[in-house]
N, C-alpha and C. Protein backbone atom coordinates (compact mmCIF):
# COMPACT_ATOMS: atom_id res chain seq x y z
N UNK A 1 5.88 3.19 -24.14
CA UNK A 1 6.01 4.22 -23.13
C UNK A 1 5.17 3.90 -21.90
N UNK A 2 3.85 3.45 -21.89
CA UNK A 2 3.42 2.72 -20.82
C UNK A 2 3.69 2.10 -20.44
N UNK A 3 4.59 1.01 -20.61
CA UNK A 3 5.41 -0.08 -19.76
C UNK A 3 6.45 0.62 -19.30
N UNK A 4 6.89 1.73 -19.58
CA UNK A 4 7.99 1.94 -19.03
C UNK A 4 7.59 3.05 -17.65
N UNK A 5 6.29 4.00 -17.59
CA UNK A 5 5.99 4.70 -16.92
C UNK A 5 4.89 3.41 -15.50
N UNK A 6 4.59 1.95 -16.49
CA UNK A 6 3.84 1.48 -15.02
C UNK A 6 5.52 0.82 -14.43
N UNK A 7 6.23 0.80 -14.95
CA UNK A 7 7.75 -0.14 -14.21
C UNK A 7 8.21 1.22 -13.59
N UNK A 8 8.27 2.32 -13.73
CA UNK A 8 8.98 3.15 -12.89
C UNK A 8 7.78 3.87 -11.72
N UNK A 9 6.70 3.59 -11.69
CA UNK A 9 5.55 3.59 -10.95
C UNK A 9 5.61 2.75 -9.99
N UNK A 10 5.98 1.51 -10.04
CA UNK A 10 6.44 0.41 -9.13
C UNK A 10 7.46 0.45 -8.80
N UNK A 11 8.76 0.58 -9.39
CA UNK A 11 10.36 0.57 -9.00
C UNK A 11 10.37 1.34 -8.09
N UNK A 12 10.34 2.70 -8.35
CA UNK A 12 10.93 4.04 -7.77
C UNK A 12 10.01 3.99 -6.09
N UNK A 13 9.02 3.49 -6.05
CA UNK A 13 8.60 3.23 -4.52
C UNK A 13 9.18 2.12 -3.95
N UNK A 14 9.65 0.94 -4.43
CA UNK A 14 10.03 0.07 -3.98
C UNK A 14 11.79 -0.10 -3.87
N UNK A 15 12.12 0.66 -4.01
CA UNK A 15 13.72 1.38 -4.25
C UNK A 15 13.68 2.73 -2.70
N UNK A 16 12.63 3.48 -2.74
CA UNK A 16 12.57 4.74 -1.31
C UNK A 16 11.70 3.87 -0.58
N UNK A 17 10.63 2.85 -0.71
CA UNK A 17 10.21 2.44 0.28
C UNK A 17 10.81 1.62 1.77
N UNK A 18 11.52 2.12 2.18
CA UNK A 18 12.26 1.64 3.56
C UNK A 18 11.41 0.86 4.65
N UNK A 19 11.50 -0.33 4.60
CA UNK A 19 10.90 -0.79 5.48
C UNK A 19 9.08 -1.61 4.88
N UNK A 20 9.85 -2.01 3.65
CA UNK A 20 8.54 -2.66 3.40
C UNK A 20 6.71 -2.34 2.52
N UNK A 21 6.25 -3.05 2.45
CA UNK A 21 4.99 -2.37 2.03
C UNK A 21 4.47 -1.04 2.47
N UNK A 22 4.10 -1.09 4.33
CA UNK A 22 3.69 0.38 4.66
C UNK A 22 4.38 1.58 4.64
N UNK A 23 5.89 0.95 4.45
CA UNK A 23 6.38 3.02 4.12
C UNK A 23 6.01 2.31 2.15
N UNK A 24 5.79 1.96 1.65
CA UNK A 24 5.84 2.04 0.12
C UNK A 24 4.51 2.31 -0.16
N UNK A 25 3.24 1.68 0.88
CA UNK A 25 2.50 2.54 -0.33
C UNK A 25 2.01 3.49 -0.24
N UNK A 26 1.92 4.91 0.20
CA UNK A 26 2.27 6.03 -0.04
C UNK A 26 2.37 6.62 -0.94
N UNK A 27 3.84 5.80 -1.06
CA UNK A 27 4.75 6.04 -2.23
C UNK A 27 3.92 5.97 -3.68
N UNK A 28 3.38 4.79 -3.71
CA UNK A 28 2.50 3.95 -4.60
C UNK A 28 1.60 4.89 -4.77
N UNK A 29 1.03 5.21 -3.88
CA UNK A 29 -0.43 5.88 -4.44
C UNK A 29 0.20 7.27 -4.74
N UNK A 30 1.10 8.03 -4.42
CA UNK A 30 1.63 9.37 -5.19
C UNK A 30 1.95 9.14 -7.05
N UNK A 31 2.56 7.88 -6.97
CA UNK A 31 2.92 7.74 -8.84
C UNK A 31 1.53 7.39 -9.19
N UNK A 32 0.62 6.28 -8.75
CA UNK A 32 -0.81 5.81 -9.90
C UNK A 32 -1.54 6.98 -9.48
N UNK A 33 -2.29 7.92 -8.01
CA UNK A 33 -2.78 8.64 -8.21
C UNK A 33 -2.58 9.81 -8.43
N UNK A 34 -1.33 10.65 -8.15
CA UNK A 34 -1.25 11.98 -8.42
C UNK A 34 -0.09 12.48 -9.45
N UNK A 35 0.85 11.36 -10.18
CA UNK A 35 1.65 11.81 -11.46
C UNK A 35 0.87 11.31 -12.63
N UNK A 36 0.26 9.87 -12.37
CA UNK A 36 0.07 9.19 -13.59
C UNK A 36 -1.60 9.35 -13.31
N UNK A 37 -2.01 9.25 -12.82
CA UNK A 37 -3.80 9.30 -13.06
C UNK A 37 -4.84 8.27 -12.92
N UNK A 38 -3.69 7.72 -13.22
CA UNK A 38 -4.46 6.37 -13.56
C UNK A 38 -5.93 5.32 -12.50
N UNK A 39 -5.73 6.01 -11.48
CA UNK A 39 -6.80 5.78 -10.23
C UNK A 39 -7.02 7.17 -9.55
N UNK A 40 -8.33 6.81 -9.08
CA UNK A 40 -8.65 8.00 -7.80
C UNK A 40 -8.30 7.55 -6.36
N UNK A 41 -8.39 8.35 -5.64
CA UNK A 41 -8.01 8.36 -4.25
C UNK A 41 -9.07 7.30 -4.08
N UNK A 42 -10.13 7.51 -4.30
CA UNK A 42 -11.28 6.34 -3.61
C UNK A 42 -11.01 4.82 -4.26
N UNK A 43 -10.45 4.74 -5.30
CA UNK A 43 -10.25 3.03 -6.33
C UNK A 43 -8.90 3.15 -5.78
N UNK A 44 -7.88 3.78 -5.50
CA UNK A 44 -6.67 3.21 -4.66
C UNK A 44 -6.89 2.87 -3.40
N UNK A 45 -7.84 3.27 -2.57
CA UNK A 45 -8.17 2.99 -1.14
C UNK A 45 -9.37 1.82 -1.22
N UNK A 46 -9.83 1.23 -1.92
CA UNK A 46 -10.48 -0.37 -2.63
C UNK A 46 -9.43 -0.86 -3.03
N UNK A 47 -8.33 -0.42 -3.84
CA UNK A 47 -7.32 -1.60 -4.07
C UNK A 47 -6.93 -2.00 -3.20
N UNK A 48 -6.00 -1.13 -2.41
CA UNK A 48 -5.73 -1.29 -0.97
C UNK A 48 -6.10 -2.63 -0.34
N UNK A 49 -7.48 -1.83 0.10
CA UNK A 49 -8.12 -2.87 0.64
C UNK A 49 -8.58 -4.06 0.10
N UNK A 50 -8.50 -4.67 -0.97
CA UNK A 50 -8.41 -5.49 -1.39
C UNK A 50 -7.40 -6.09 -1.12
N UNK A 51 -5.94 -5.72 -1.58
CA UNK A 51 -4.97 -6.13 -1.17
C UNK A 51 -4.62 -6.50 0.35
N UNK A 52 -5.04 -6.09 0.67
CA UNK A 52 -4.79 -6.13 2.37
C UNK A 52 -5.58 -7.55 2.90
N UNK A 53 -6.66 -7.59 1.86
CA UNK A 53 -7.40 -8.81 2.11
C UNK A 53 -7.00 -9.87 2.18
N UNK A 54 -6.46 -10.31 1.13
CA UNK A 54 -5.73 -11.20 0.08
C UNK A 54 -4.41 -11.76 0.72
N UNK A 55 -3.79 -12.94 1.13
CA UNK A 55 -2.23 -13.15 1.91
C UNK A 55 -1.14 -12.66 0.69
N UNK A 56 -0.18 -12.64 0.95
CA UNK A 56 1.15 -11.86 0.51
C UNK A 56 1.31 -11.01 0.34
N UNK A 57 2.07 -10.19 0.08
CA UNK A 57 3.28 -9.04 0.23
C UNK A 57 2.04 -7.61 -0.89
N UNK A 58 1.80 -6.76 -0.10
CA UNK A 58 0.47 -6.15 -0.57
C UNK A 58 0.77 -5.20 -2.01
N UNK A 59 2.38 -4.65 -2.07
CA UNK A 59 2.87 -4.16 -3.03
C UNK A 59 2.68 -4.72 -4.11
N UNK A 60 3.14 -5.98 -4.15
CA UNK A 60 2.58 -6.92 -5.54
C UNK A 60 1.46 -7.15 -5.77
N UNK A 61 0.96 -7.15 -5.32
CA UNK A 61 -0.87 -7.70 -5.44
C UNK A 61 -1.38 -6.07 -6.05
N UNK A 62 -0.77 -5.03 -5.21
CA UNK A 62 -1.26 -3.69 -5.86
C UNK A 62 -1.00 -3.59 -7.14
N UNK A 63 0.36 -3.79 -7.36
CA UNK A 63 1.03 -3.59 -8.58
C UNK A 63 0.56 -4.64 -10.03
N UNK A 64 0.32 -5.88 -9.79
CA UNK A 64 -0.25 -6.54 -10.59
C UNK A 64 -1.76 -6.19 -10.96
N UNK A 65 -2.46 -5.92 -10.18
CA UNK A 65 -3.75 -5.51 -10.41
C UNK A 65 -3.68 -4.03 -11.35
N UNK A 66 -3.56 -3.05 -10.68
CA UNK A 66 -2.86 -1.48 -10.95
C UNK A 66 -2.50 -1.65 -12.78
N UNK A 67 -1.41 -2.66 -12.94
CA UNK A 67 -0.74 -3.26 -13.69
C UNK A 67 -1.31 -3.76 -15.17
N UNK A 68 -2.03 -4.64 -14.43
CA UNK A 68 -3.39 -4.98 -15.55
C UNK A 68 -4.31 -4.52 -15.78
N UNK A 69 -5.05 -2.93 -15.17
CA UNK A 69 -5.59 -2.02 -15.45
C UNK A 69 -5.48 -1.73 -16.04
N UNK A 70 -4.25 -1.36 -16.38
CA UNK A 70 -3.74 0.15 -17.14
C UNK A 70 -3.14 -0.72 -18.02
N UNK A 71 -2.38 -1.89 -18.33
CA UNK A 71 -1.44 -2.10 -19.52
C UNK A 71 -1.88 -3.77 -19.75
N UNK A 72 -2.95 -4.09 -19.66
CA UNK A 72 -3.48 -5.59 -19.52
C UNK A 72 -2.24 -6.26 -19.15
N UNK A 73 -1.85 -7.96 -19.03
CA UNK A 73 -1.23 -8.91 -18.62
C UNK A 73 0.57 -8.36 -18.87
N UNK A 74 0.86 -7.72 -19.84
CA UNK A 74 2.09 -7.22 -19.92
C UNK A 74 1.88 -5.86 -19.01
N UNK A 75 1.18 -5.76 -18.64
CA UNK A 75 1.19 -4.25 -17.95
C UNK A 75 1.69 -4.83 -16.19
N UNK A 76 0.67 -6.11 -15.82
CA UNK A 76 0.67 -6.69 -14.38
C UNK A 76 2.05 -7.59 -14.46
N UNK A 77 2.50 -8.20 -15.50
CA UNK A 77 4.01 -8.65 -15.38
C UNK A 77 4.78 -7.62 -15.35
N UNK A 78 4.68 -6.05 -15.67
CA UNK A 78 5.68 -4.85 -15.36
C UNK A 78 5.75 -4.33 -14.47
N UNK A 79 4.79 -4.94 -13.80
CA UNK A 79 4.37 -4.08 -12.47
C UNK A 79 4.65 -5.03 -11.08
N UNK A 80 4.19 -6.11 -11.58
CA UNK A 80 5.45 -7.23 -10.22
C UNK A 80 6.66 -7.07 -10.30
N UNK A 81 7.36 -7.40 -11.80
CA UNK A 81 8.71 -7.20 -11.80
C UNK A 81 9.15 -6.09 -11.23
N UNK A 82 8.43 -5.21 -11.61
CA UNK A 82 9.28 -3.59 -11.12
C UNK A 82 9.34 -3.54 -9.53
N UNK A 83 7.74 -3.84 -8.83
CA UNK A 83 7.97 -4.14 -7.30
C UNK A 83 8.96 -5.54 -6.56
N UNK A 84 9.45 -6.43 -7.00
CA UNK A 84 10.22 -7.17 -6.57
C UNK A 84 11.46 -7.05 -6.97
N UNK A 85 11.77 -6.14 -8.30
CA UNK A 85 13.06 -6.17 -8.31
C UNK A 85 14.21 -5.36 -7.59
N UNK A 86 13.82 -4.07 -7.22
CA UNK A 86 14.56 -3.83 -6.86
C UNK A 86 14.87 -4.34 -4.95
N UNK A 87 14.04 -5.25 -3.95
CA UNK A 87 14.12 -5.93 -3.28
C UNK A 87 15.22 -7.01 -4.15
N UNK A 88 15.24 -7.42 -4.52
CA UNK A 88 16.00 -8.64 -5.43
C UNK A 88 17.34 -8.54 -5.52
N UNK A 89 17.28 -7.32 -6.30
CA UNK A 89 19.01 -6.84 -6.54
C UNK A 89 19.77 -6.64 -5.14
N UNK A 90 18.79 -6.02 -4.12
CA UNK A 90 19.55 -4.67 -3.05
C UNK A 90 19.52 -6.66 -2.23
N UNK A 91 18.77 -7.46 -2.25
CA UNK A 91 19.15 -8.55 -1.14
C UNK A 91 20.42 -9.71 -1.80
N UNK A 92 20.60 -10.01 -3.25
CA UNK A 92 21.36 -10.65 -3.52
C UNK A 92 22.63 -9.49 -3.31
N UNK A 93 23.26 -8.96 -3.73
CA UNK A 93 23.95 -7.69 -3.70
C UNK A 93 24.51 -7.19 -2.14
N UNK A 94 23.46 -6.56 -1.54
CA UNK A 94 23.96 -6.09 -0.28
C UNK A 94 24.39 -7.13 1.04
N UNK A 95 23.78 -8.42 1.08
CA UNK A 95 23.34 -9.29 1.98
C UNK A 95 23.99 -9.60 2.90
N UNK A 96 25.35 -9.76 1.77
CA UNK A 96 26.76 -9.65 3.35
C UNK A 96 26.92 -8.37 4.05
N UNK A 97 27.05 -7.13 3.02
CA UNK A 97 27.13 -6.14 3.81
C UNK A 97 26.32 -5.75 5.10
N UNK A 98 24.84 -6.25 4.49
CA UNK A 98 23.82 -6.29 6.06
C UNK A 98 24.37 -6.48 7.11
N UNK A 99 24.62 -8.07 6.60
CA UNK A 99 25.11 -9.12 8.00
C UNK A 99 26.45 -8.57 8.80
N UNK A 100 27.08 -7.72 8.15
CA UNK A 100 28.39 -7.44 8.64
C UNK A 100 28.03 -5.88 9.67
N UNK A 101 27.25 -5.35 9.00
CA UNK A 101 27.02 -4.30 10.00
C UNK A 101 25.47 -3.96 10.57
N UNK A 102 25.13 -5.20 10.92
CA UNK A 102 23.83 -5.05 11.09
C UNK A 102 23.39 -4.76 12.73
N UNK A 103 24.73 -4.26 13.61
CA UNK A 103 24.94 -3.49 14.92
C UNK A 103 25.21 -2.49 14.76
N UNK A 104 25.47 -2.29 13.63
CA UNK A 104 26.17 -0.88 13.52
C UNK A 104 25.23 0.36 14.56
N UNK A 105 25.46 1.37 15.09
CA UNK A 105 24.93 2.38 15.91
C UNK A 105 24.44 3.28 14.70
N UNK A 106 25.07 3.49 13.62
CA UNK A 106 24.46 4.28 12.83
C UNK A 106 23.19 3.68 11.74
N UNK A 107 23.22 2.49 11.78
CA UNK A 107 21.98 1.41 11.05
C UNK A 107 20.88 1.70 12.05
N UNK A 108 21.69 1.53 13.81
CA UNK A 108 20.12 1.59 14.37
C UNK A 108 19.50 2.82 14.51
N UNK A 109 20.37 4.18 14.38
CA UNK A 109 20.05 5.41 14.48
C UNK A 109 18.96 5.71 12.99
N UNK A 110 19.66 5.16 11.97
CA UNK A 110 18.85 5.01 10.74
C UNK A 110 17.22 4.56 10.94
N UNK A 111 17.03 4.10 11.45
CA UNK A 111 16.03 2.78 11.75
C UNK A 111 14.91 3.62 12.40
N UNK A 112 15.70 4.94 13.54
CA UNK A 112 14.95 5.42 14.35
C UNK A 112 14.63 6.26 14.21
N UNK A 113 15.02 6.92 13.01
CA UNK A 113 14.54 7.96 12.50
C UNK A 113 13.89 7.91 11.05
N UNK A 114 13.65 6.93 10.25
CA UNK A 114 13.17 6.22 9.39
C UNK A 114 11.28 6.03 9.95
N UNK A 115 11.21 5.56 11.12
CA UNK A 115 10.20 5.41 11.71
C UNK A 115 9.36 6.38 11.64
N UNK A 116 9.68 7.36 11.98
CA UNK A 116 8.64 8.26 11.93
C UNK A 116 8.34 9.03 10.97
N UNK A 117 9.16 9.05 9.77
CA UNK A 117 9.03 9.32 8.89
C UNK A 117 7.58 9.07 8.34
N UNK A 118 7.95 7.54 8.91
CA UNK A 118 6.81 6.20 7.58
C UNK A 118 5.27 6.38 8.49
N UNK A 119 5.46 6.78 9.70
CA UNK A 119 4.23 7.23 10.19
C UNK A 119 3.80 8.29 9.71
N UNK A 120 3.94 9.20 9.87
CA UNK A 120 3.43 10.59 8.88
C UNK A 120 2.93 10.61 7.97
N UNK A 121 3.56 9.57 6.89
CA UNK A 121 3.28 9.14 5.55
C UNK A 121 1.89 8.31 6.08
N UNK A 122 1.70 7.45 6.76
CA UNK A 122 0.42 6.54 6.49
C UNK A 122 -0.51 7.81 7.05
N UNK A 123 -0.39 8.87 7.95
CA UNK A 123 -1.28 9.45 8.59
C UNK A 123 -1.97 10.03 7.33
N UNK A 124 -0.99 10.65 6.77
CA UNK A 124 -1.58 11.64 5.30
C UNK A 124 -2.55 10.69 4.74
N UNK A 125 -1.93 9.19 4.33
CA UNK A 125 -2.69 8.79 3.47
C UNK A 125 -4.04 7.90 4.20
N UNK A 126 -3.96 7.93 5.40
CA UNK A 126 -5.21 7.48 6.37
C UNK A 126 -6.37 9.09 6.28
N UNK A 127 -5.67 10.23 6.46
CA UNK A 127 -6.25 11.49 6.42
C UNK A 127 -6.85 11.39 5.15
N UNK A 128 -6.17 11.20 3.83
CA UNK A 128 -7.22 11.34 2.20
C UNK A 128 -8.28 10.59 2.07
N UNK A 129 -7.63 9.53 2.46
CA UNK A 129 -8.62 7.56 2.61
C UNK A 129 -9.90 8.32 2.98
N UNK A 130 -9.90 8.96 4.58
CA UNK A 130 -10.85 9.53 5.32
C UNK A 130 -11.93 10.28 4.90
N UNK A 131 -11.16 11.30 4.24
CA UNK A 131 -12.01 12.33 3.59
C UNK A 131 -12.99 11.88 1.79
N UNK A 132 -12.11 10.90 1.04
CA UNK A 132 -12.55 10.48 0.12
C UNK A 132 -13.59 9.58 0.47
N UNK A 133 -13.70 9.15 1.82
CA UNK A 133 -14.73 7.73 2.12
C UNK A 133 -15.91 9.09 2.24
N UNK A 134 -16.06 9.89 3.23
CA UNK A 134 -16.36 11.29 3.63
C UNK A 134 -17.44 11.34 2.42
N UNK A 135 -16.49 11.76 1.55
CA UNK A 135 -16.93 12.54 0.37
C UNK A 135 -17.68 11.47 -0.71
N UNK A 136 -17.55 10.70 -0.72
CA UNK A 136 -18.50 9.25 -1.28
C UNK A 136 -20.14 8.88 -0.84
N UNK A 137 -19.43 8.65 0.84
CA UNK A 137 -20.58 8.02 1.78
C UNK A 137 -21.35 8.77 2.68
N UNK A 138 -20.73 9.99 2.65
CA UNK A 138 -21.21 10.55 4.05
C UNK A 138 -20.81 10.22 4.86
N UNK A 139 -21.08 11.18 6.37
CA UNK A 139 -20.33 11.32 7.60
C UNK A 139 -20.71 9.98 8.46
N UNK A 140 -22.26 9.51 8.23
CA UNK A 140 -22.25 8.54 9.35
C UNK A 140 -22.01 7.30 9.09
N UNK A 141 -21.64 7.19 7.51
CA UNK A 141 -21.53 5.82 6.61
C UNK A 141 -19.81 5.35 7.13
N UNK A 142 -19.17 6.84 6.92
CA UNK A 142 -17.59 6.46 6.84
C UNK A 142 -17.35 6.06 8.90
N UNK A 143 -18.17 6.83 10.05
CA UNK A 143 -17.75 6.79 10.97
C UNK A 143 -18.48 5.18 11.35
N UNK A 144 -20.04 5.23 10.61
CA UNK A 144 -19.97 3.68 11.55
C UNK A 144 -18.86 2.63 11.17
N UNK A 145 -18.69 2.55 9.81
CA UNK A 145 -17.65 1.19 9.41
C UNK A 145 -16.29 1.89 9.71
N UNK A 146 -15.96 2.68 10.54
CA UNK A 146 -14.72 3.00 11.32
C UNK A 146 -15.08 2.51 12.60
N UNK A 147 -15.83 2.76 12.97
CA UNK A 147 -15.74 2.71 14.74
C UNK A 147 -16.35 0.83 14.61
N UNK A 148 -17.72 -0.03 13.83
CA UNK A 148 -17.14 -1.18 13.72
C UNK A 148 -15.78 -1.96 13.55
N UNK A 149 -14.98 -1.22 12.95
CA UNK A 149 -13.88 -2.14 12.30
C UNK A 149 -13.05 -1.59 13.27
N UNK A 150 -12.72 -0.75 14.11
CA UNK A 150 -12.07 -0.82 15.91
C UNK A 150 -13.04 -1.40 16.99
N UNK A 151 -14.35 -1.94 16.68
CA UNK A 151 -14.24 -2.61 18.15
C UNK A 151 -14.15 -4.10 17.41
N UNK A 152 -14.06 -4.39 16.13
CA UNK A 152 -13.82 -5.82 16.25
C UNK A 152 -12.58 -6.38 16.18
N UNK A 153 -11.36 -4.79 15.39
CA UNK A 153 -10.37 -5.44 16.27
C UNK A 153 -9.87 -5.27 16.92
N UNK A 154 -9.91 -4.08 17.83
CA UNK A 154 -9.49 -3.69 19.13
C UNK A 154 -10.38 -4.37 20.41
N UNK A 155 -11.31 -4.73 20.40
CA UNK A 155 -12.03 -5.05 21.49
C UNK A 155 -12.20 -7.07 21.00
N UNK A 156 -12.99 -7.00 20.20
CA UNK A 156 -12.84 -8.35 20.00
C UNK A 156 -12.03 -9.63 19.08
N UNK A 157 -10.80 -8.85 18.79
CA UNK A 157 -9.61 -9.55 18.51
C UNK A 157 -9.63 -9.86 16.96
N UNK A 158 -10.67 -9.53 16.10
CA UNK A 158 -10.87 -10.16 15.03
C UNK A 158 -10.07 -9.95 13.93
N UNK A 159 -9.60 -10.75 13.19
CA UNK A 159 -8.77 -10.61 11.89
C UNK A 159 -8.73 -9.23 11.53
N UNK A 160 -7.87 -8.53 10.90
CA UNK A 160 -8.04 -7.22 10.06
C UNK A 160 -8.44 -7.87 8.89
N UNK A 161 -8.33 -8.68 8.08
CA UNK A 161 -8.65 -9.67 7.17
C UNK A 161 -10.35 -9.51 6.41
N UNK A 162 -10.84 -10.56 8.13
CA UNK A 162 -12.30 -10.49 8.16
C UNK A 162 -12.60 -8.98 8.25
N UNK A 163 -12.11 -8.16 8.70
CA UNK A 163 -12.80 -6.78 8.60
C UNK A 163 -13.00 -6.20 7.59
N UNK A 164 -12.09 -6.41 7.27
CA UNK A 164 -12.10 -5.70 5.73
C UNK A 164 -12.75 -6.41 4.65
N UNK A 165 -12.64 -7.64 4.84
CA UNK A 165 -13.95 -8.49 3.72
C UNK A 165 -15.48 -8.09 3.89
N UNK A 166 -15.87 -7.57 5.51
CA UNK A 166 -16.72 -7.42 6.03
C UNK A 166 -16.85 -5.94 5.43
N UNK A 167 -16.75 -4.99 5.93
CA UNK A 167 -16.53 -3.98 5.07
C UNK A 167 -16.82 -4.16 3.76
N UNK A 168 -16.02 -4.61 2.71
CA UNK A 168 -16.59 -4.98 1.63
C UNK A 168 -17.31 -5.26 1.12
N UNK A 169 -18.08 -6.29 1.85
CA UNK A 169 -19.55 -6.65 1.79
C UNK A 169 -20.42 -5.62 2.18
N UNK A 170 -20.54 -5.01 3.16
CA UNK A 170 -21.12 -4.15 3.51
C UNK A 170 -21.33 -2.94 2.54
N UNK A 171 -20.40 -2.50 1.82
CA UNK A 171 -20.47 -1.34 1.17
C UNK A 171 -21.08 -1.93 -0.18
N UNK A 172 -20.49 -2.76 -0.73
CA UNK A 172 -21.66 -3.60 -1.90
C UNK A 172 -23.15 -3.63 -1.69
N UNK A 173 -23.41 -4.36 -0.58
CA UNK A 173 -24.64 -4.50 -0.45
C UNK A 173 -25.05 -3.16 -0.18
N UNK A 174 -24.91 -2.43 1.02
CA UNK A 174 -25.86 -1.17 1.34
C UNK A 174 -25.15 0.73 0.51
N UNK A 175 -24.15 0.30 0.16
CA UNK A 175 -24.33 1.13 -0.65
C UNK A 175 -23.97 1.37 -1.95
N UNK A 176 -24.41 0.18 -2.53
CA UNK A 176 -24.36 0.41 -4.32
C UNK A 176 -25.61 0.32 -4.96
């Protein structure tokens, strides 16, 4: 029954996730943190960021980790499969259909209203992120490593990468 609740934990976001990792994880963190339990808002916003660290496709890296938490090595093979497959099926399957209507006026109307959807969604989950860092670190802990991690990459161009490793380090060292 756990393999089947971490594969539909992964599927079912990666099946409504439109447009990739950032409308999916959302998605993601509604099944591991608020149906299944299995993480808090604050260890999904470290996975995250972990993932975000790390190169490739951030869904899998969530899902394998997430994966092997909760159901060891058969748990993180249920949990890639489930996030790549249904990408898999819908691209072998649909692929011509894409290509054939991929002007369509109603694909791009789709597209444009899809958008803002998937913004809303990251705001919420930028808004919990916020308040759980908040509620951990305190007010001046969560605003300095916010307002660092916009001027290094808004002002001085720096990796989101390095920021977030930086970050990482930072919260290890000064506050554990």
């Amino acid at each position: 029954m756990l393999y089947i609740q971490i594969f539909l934990a992964f599927f079912i976001p990666g099946i409504l996730g439109y447009g990739g990792g950032p409308a999916s994880i959302p998605l993601i963190e509604n099944e591991v943190v608020d149906r299944y339990g299995w993480l808090s808002v604050k260890e999904f916003s470290e996975v995250l960021a972990l993932g975000n660290a790390l190169p490739g496709p951030i869904a899998t890296k969530m899902a394998g980790y997430i994966g092997y938490e909760v159901g060891g090595i058969a748990g993180a093979a249920t949990g890639v499969i489930a996030t790549i497959a249904p990408s898999l099926v819908l691209m072998i399957g649909l692929l011509g259909l894409l290509m054939k209507f991929k002007e369509s006026p109603r694909v791009k109307r789709l597209t444009i209203v899809v958008r803002p959807v998937i913004a809303v969604l990251l705001g919420i989950m930028t808004y919990d992120f916020f308040f759980s860092s908040y509620e951990s670190v305190g007010t001046m802990q969560s605003l300095f490593i916010g307002g660092i991690s916009f001027i290094l990459m808004e002002k001085l161009k720096i990796h989101p990468a390095y920021v977030i490793a930086g970050a990482l380090i930072y919260g290890a060292i000064v506050l554990s």
